[in-house]
N, C-alpha and C. Protein backbone atom coordinates (compact mmCIF):
# COMPACT_ATOMS: atom_id res chain seq x y z
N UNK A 1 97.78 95.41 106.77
CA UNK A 1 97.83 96.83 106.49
C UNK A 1 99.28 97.28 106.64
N UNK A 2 99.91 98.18 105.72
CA UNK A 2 101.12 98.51 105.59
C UNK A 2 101.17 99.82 106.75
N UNK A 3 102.58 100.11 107.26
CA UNK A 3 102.92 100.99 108.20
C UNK A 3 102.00 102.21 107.45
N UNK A 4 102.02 102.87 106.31
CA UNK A 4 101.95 103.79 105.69
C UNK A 4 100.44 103.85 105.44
N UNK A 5 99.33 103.13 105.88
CA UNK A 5 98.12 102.93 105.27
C UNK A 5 97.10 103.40 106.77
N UNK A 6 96.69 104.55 106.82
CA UNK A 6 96.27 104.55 108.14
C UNK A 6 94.76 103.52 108.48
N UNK A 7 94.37 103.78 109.53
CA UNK A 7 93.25 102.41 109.33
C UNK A 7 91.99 103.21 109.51
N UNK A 8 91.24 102.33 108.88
CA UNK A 8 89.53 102.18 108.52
C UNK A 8 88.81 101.11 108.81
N UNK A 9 87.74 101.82 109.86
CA UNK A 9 87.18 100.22 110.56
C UNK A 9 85.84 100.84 110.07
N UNK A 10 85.12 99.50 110.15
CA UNK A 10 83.66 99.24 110.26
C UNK A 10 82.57 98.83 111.17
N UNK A 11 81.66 99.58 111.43
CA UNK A 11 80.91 99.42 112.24
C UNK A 11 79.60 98.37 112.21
N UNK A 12 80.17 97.39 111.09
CA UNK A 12 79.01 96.33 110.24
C UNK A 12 79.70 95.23 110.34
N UNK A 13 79.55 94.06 109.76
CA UNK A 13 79.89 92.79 109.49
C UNK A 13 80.40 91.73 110.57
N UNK A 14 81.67 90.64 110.38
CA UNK A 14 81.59 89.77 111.11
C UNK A 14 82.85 90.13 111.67
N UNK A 15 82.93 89.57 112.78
CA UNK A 15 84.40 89.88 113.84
C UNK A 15 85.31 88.79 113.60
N UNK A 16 85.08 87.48 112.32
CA UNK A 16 85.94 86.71 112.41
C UNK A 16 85.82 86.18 110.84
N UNK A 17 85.59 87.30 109.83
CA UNK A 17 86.13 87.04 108.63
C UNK A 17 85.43 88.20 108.04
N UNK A 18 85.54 88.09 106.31
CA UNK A 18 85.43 89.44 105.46
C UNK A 18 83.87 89.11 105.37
N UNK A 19 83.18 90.49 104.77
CA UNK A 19 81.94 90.87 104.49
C UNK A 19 81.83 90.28 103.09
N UNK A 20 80.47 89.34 103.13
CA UNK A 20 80.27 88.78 102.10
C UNK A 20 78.93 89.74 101.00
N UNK A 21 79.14 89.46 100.33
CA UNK A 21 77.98 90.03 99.08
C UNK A 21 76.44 90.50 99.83
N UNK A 22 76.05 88.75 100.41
CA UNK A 22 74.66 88.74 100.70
C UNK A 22 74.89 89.13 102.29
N UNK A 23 75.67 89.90 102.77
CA UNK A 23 75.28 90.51 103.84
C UNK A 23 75.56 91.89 104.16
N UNK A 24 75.48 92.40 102.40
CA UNK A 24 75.67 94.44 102.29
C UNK A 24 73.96 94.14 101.91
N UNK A 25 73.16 95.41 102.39
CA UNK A 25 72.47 96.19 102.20
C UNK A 25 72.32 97.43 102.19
N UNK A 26 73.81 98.27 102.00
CA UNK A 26 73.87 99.45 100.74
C UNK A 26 75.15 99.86 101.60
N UNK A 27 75.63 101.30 101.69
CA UNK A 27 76.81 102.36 102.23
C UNK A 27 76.91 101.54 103.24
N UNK A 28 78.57 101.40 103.80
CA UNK A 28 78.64 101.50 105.39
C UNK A 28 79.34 102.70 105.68
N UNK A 29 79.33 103.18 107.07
CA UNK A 29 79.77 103.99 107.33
C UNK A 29 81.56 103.85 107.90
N UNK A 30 82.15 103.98 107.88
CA UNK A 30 83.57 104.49 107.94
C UNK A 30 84.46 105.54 109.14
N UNK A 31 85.04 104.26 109.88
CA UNK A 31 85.78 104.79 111.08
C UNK A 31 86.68 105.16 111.20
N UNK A 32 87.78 106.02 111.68
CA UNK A 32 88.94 106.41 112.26
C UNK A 32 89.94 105.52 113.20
N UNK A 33 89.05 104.70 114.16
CA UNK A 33 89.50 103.98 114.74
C UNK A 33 88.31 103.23 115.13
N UNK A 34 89.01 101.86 115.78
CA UNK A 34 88.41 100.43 115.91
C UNK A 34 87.22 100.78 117.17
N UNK A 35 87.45 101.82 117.71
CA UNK A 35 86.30 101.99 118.90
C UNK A 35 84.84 102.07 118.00
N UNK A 36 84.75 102.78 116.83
CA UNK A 36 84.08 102.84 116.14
C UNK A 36 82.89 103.60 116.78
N UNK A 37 83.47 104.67 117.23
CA UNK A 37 82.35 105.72 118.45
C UNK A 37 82.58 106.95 117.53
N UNK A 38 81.91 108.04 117.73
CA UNK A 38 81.61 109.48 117.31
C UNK A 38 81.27 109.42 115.62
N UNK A 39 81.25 110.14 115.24
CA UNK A 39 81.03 110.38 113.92
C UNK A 39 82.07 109.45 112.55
N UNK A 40 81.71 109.15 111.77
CA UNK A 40 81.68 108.39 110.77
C UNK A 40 82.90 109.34 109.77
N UNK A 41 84.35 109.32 109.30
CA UNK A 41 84.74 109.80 108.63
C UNK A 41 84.79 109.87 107.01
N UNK A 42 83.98 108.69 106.98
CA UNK A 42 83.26 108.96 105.36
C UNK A 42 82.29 107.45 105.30
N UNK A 43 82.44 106.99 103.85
CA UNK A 43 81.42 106.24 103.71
C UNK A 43 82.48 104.57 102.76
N UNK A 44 81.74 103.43 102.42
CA UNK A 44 81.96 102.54 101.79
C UNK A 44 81.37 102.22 100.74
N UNK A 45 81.12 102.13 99.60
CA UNK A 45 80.44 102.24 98.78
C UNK A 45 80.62 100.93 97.97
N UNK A 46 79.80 99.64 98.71
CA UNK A 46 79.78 98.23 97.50
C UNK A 46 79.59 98.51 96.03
N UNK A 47 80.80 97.49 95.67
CA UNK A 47 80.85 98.01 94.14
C UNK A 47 80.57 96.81 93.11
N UNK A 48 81.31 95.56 93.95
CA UNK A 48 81.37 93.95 93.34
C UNK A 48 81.97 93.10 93.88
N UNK A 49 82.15 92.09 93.91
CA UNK A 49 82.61 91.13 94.26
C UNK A 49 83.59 90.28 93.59
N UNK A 50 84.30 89.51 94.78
CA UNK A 50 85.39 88.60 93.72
C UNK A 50 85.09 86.95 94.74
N UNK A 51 85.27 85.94 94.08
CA UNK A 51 86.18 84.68 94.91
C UNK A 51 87.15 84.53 95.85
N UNK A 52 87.50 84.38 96.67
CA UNK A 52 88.23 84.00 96.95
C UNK A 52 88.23 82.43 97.55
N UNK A 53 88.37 81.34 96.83
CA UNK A 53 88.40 80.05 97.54
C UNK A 53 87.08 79.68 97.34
N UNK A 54 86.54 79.70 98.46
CA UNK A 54 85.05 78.77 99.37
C UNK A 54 84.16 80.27 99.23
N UNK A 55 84.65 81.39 99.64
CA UNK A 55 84.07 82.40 99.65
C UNK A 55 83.49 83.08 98.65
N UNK A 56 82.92 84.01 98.87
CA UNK A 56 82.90 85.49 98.41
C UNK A 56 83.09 86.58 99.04
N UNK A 57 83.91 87.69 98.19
CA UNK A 57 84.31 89.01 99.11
C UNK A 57 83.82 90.09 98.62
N UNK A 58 83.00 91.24 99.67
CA UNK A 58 82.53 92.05 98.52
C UNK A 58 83.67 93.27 98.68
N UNK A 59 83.42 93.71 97.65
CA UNK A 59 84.58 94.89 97.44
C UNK A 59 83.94 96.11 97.71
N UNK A 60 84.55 97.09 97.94
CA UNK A 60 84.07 98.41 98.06
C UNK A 60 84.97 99.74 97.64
N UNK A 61 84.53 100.96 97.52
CA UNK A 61 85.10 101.73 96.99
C UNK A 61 84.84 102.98 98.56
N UNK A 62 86.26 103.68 98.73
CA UNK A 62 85.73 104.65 100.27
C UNK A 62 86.45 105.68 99.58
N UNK A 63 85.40 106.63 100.52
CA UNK A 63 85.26 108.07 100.56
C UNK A 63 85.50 108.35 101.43
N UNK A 64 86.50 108.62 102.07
CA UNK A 64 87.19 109.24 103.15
C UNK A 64 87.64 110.61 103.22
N UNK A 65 86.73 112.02 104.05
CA UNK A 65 86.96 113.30 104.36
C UNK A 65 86.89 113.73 102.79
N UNK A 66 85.93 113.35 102.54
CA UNK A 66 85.44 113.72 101.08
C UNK A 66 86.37 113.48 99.87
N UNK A 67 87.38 112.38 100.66
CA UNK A 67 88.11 112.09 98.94
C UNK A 67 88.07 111.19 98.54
N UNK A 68 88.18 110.59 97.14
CA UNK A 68 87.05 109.67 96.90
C UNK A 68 88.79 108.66 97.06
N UNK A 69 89.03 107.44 97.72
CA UNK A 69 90.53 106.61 97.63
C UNK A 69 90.11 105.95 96.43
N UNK A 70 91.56 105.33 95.76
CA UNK A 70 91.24 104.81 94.04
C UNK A 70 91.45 103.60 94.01
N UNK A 71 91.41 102.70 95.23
CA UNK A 71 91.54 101.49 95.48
C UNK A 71 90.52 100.90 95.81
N UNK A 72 90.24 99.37 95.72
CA UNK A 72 89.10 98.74 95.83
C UNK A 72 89.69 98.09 96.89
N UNK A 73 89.02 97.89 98.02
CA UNK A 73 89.12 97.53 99.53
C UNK A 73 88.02 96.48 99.80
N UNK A 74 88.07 95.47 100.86
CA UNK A 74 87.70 94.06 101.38
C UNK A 74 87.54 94.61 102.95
N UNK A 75 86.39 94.27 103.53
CA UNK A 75 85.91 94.48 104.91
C UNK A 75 86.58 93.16 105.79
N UNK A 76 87.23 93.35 106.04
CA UNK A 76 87.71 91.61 107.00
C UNK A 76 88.04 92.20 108.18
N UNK A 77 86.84 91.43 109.52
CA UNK A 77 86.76 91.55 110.79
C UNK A 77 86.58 92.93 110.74
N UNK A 78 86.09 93.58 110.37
CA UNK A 78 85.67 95.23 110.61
C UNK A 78 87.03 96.15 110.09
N UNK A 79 87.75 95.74 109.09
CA UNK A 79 88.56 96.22 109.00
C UNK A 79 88.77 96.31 107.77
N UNK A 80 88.73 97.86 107.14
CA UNK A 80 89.28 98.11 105.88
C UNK A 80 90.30 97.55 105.21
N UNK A 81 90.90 96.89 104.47
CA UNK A 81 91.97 96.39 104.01
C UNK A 81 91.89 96.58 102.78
N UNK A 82 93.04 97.41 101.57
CA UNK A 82 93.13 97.27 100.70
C UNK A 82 93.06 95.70 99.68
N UNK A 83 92.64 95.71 98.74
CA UNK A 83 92.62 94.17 98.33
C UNK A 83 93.85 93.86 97.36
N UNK A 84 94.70 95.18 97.04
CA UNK A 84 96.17 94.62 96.70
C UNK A 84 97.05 94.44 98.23
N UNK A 85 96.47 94.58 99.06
CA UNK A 85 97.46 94.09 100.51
C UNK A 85 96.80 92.86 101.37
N UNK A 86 96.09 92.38 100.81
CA UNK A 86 94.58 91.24 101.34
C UNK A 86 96.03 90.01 101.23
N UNK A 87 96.05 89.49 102.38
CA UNK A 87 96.73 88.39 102.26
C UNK A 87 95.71 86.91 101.22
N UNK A 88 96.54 86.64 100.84
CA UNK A 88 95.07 85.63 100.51
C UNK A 88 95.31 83.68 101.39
N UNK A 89 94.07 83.78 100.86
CA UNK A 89 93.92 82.52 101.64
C UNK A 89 94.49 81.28 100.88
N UNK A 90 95.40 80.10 102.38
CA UNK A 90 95.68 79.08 102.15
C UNK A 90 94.57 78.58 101.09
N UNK A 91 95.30 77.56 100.24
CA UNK A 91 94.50 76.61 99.30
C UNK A 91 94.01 76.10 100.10
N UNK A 92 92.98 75.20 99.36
CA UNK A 92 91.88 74.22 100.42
C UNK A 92 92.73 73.12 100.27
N UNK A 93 92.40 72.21 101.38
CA UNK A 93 93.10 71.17 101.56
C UNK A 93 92.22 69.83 100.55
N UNK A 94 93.29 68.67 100.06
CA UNK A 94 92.53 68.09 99.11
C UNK A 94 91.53 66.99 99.89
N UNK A 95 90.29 66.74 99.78
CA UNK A 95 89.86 65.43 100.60
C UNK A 95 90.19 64.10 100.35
N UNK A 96 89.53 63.79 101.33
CA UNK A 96 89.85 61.96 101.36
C UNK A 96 90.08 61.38 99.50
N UNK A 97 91.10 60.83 99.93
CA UNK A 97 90.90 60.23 98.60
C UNK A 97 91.41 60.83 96.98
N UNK A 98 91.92 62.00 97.41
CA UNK A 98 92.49 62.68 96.43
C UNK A 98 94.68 62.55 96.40
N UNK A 99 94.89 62.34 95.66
CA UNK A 99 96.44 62.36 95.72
C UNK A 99 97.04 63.59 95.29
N UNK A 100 98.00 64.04 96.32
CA UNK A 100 98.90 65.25 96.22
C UNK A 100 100.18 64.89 95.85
C-alpha cells in the first residue's frame, strides 16, 4: 500500500494470504482500521476473479463513506490492496527434472 492510499481491512478471510473465489459468499464489510471493531465504513462488492500463479484472487469493487472507489482491489491477509499495487508473486519454481 502506497503512503497516499489510506487502509481498508477486512473482517473475513485468511490471515496468511488473499481471498479466494470459493471462499466469498456475497458483500464484506469494510474497516478503517485493522482492529476491525465498531461500525463498518462501507462495503466490498465481489466482482471476478483473476490467476495469479497456483491461485485464484477474487477481486472486488469498495464503497467507502458512500463513494463508490474506481479501482478493483484483492483481499490479502485482511487487507484491502489495490490490484495495480498487488505485488505479484515469485514464479513457481521449475521441478525435478526440468532445465533452467
Amino acid at each position: 500500500m502506497s503512503d497516499e492510499t489510506p487502509g481498508f481491512f477486512s473482517n473475513h478471510g485468511s490471515l496468511d494470504g488473499p481471498i479466494a473465489p470459493r471462499d466469498m459468499e456475497g458483500d464484506l464489510p469494510v474497516f478503517a482500521s485493522p482492529s476491525v471493531q465498531g461500525r463498518p465504513i462501507g462495503i466490498a462488492h465481489p466482482v471476478g476473479w483473476i490467476s495469479d500463479r497456483n491461485t485464484l484472487l477474487q477481486l472486488f469493487r469498495l464503497r467507502v463513506n458512500a463513494v463508490a472507489l474506481s479501482e478493483l482491489w484483492v483481499c490479502d491477509r485482511r487487507i484491502f490492496v489495490r490490484l495495480s499495487e498487488r505485488v505479484e508473486s515469485p514464479p513457481d519454481e521449475p521441478g525435478p527434472g526440468h532445465d533452467s
